[in-house]
N, C-alpha and C. Protein backbone atom coordinates (compact mmCIF):
# COMPACT_ATOMS: atom_id res chain seq x y z
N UNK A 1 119.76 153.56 142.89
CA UNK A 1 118.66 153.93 143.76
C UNK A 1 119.22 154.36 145.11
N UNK A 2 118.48 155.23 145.84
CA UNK A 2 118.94 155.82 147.20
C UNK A 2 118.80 154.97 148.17
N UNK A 3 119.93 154.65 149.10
CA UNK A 3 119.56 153.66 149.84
C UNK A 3 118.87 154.19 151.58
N UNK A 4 117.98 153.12 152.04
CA UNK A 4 117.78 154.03 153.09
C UNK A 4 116.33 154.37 153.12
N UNK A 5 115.83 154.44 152.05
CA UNK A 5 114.33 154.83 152.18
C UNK A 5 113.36 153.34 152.30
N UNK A 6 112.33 153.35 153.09
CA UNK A 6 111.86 152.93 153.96
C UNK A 6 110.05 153.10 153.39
N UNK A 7 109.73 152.50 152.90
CA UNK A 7 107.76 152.89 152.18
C UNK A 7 107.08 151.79 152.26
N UNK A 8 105.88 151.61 152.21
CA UNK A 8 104.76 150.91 152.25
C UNK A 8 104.56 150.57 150.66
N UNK A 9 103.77 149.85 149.98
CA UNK A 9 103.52 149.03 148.66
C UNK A 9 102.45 150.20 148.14
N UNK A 10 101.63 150.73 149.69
CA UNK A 10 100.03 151.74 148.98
C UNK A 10 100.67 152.68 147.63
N UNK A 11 99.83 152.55 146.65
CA UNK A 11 100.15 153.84 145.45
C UNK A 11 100.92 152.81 144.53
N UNK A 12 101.43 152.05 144.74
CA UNK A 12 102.39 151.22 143.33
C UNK A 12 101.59 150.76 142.17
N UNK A 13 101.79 151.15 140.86
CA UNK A 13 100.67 150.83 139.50
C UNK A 13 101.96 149.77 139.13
N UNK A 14 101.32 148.95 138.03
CA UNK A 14 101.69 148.35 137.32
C UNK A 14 100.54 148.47 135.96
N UNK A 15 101.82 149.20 134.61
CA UNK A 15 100.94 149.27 133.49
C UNK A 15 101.44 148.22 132.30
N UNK A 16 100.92 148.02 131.58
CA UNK A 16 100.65 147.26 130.41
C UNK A 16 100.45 148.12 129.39
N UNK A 17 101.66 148.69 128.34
CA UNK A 17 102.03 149.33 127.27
C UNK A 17 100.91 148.99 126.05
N UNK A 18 100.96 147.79 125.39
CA UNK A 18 99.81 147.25 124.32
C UNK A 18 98.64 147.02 124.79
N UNK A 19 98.18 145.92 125.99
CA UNK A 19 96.94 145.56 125.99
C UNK A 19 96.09 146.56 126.54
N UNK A 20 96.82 147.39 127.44
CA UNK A 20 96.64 148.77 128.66
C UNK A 20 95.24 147.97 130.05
N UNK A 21 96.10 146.66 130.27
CA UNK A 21 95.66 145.53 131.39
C UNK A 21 95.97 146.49 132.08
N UNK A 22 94.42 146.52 133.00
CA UNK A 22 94.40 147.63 134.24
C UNK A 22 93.38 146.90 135.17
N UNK A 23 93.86 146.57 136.30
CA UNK A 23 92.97 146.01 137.19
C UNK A 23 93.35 146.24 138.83
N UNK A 24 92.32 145.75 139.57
CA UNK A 24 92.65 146.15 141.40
C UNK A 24 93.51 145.53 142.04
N UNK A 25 94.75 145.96 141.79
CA UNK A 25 96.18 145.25 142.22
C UNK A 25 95.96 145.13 143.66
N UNK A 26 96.55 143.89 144.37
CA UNK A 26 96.56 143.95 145.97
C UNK A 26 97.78 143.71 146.04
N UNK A 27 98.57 143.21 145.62
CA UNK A 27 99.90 143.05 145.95
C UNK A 27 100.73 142.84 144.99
N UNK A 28 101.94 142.90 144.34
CA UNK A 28 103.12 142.60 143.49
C UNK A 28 104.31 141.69 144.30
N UNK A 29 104.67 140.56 143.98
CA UNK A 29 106.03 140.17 144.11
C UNK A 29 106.93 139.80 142.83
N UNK A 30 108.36 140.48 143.44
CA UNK A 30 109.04 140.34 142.24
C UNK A 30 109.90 139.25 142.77
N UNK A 31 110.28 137.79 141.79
CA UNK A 31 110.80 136.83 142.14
C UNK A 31 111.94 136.32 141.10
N UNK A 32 112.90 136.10 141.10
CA UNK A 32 113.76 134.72 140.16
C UNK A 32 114.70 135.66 139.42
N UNK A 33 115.38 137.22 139.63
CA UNK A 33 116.26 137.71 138.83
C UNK A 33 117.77 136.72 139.44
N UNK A 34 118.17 136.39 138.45
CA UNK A 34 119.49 135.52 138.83
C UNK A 34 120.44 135.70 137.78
N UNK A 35 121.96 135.52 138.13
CA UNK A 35 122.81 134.69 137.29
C UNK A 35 123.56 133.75 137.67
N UNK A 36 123.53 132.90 136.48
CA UNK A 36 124.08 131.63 136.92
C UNK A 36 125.48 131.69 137.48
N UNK A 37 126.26 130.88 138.35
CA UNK A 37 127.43 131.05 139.18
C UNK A 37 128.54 129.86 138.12
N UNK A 38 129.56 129.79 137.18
CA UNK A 38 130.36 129.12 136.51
C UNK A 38 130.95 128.31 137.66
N UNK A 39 131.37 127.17 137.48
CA UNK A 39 132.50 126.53 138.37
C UNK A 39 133.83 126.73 137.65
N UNK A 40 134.51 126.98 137.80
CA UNK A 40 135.96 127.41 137.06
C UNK A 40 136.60 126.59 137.75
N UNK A 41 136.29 125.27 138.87
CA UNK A 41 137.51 124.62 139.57
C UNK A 41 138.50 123.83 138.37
N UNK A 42 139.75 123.64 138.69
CA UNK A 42 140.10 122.34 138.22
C UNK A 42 141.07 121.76 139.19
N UNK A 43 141.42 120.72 138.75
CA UNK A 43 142.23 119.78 139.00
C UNK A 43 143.65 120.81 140.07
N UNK A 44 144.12 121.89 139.50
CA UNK A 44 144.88 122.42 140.47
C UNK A 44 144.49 122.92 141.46
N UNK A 45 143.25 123.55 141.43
CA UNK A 45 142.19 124.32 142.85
C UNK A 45 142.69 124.11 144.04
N UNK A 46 143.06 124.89 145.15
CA UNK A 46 143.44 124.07 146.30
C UNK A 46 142.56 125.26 147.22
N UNK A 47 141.63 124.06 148.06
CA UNK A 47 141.14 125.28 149.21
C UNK A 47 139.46 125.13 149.35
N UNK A 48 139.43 125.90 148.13
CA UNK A 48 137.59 126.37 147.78
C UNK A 48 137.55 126.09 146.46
N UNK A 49 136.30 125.78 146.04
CA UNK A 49 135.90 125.76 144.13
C UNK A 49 135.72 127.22 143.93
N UNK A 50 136.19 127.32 142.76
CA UNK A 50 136.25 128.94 142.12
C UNK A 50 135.14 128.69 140.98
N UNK A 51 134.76 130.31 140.62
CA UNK A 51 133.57 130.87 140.24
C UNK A 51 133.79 131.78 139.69
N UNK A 52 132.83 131.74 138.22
CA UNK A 52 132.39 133.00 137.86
C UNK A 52 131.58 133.95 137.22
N UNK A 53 131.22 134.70 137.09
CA UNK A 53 129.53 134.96 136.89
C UNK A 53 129.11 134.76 135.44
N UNK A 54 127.98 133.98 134.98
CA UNK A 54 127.86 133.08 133.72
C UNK A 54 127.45 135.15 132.92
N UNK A 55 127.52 134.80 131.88
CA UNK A 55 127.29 136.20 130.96
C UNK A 55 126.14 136.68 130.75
N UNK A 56 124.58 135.66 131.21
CA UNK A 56 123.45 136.26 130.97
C UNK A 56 122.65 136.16 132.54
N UNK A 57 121.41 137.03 132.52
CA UNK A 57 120.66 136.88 133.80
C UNK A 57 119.47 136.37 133.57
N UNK A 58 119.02 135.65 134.19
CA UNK A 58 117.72 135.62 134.16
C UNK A 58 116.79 136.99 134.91
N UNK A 59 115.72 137.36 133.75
CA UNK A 59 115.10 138.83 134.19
C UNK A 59 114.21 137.95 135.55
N UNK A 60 113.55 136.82 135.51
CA UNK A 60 112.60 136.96 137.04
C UNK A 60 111.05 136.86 136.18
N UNK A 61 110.28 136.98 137.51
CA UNK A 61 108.94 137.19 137.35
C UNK A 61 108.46 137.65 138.03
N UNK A 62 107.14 138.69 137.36
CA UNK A 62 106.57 139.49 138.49
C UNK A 62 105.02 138.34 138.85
N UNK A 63 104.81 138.32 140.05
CA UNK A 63 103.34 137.97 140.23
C UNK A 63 102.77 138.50 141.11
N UNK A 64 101.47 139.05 140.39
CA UNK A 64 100.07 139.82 140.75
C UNK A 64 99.07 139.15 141.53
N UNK A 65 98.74 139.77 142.80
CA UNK A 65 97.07 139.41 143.63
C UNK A 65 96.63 140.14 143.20
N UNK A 66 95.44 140.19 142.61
CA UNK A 66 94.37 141.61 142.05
C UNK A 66 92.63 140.83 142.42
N UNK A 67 92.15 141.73 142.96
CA UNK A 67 90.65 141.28 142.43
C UNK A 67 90.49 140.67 141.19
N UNK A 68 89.09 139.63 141.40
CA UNK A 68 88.72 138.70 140.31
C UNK A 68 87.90 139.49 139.03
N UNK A 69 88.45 139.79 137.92
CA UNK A 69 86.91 140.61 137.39
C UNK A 69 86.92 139.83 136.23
N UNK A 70 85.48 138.98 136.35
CA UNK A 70 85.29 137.94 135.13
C UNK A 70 85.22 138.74 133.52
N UNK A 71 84.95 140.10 133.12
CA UNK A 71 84.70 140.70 132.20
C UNK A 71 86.39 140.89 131.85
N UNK A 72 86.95 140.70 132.80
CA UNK A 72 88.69 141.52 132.04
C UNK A 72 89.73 140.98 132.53
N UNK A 73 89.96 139.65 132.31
CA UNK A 73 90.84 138.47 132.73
C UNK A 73 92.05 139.14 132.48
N UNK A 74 93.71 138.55 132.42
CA UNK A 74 94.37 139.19 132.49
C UNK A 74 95.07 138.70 131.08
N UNK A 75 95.49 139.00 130.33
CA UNK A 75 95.91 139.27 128.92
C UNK A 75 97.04 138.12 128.46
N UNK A 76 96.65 136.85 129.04
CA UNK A 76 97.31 136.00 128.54
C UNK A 76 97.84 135.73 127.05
N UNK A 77 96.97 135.91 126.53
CA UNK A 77 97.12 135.46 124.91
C UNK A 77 97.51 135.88 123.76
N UNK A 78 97.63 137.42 124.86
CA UNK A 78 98.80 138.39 123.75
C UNK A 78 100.24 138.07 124.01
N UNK A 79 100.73 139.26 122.95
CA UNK A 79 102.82 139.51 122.66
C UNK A 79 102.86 139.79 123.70
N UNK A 80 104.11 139.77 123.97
CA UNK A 80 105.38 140.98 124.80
C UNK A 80 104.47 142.19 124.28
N UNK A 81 104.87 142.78 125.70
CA UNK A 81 104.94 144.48 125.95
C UNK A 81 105.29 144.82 126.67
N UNK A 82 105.54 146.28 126.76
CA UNK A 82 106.24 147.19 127.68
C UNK A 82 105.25 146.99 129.21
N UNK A 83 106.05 146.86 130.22
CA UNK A 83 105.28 146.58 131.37
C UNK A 83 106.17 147.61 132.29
N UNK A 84 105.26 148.29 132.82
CA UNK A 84 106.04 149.22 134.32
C UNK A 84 105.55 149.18 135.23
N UNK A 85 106.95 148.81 136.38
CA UNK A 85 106.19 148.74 137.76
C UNK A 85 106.44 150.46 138.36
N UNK A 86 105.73 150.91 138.67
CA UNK A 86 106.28 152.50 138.78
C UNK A 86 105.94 152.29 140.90
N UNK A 87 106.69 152.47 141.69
CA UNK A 87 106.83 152.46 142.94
C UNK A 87 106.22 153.57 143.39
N UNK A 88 105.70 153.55 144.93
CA UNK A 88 105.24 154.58 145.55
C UNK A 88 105.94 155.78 145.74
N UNK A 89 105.61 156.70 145.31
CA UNK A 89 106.78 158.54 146.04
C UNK A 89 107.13 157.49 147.54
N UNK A 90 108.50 157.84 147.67
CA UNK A 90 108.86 157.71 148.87
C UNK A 90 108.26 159.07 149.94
N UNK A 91 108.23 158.22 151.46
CA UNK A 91 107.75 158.88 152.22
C UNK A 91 108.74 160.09 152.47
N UNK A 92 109.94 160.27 152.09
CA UNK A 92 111.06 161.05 152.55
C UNK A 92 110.66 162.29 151.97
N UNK A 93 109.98 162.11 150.42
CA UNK A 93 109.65 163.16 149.21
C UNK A 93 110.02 162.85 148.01
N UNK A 94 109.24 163.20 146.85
CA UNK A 94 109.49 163.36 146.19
C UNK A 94 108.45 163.84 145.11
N UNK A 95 108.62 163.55 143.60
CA UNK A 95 107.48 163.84 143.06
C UNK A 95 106.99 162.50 141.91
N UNK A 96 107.86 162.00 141.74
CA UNK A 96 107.08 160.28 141.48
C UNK A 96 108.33 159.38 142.07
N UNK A 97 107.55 157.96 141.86
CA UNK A 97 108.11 157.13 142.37
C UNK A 97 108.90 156.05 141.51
N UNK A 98 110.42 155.71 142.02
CA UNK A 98 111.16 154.66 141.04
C UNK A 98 109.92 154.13 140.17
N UNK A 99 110.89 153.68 139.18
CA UNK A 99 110.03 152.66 138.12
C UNK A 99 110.99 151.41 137.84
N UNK A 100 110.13 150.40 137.31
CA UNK A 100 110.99 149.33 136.95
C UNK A 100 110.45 148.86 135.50
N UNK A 101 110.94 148.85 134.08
CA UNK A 101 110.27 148.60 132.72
C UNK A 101 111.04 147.50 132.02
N UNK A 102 110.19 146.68 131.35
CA UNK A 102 110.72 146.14 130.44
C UNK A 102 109.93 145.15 129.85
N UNK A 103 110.09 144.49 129.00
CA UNK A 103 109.51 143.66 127.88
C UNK A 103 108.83 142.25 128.63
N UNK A 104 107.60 142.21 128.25
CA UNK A 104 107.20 141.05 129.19
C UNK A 104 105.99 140.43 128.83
N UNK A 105 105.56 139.35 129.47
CA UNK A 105 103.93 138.85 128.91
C UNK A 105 103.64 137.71 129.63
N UNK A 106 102.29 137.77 129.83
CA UNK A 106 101.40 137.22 130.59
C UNK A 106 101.92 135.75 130.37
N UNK A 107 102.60 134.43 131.77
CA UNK A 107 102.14 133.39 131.21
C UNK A 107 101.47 132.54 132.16
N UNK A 108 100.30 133.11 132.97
CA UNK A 108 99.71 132.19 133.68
C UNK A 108 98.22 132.69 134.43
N UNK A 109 97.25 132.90 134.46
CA UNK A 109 96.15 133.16 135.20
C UNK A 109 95.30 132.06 136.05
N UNK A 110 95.18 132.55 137.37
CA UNK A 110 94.51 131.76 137.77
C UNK A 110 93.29 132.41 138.78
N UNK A 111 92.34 131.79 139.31
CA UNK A 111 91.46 132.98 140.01
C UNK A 111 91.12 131.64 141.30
N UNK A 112 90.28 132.63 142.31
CA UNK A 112 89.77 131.98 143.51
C UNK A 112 88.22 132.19 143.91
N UNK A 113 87.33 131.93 143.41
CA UNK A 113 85.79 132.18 143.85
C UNK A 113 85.59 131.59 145.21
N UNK A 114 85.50 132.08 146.31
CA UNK A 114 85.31 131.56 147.81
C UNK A 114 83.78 132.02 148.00
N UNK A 115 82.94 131.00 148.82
CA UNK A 115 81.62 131.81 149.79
C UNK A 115 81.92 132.89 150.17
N UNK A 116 81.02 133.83 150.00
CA UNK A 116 80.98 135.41 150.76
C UNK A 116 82.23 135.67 151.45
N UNK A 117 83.22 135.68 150.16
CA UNK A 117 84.45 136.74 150.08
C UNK A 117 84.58 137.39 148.75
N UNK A 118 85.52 138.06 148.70
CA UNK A 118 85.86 138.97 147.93
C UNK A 118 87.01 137.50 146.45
N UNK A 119 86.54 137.80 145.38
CA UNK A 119 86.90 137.35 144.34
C UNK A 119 88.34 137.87 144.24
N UNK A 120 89.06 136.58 144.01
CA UNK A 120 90.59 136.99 143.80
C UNK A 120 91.61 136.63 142.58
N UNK A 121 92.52 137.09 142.03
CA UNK A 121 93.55 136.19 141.44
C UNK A 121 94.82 136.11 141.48
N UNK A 122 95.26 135.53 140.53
CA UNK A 122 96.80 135.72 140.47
C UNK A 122 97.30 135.08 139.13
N UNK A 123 98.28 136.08 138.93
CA UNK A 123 98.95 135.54 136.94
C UNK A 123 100.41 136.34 137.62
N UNK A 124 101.25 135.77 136.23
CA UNK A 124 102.72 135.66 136.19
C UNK A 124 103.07 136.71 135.23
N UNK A 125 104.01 137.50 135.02
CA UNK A 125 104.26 138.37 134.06
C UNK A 125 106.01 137.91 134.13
N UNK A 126 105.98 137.05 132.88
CA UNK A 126 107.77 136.56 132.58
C UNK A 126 108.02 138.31 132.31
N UNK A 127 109.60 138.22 132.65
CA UNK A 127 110.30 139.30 132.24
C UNK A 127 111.33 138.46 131.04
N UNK A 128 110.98 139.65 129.75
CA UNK A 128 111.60 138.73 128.47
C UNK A 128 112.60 139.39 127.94
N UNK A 129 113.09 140.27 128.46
CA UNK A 129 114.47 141.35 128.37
C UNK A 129 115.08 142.08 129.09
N UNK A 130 115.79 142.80 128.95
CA UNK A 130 116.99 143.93 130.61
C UNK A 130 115.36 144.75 130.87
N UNK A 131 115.87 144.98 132.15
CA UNK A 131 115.21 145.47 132.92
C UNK A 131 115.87 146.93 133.36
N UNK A 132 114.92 148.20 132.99
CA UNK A 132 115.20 149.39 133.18
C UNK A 132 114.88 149.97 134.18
N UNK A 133 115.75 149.88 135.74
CA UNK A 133 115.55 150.62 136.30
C UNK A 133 115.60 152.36 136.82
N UNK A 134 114.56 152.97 137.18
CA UNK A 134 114.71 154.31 137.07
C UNK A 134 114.61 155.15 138.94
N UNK A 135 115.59 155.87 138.85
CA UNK A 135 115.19 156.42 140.77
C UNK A 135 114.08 157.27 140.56
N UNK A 136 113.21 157.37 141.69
CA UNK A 136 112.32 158.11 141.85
C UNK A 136 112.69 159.79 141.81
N UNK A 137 111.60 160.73 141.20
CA UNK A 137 112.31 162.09 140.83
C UNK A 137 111.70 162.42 142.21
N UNK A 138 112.85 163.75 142.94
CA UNK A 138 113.06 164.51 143.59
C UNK A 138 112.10 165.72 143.35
């Protein structure tokens, strides 16, 4: 990806390949891509403990604020599917925006009914395989 560019969240979709879960996204955070760190010290080590990067990653999780809509909850109870976060055109130019894809599924919904506000929620989308990132086209 190009480094350097600088955008706002407005315009970012997130789609759902099988169920085609489509709802009034307010925000996305992407959280928990990791790999584990090995301790390789031993007994001769002198100094610092040594390290080294374990062989798998954890993909993370995405979680969604969207409006509440009681008719079209969010698709807990299905498989894995193809999920894309497709990013805003950067402000610099272009003609779409990075994407991020991969295998994933609903494991959590929850919602917020408040006095005379606006209906809200939030659910978890595990990431259940590599993650395909793509740069935004020029």
């Amino acid at each position: 990806m190009a480094a350097g560019i600088v955008n706002t969240g407005t315009g970012a979709t997130l789609a759902f390949g099988t169920s085609s879960y489509a709802i009034d996204k307010m925000g996305i955070t992407f959280e928990g891509q990791e790999r584990a760190a090995v301790d390789t010290t031993h007994l001769g080590t002198a100094g610092y403990k040594t390290y080294m990067a374990g062989d798998l990653v954890e993909g993370g999780t995405l979680t969604v604020s969207c409006h509440l809509d009681a008719d079209d909850p969010a698709p807990i109870a299905t498989a894995a599917e193809t999920v894309t976060l497709t990013f805003p055109i950067p402000v610099a130019g272009g003609s779409a925006g990075a994407t991020m894809a991969f295998t994933g599924f609903v494991t959590s919904f929850s919602g917020d009914i408040p006095l005379e506000d606006r209906m809200t929620a939030t659910f978890s989308v595990k990431v259940a395989d590599d993650i395909t990132w793509t740069d935004h086209a020029t």
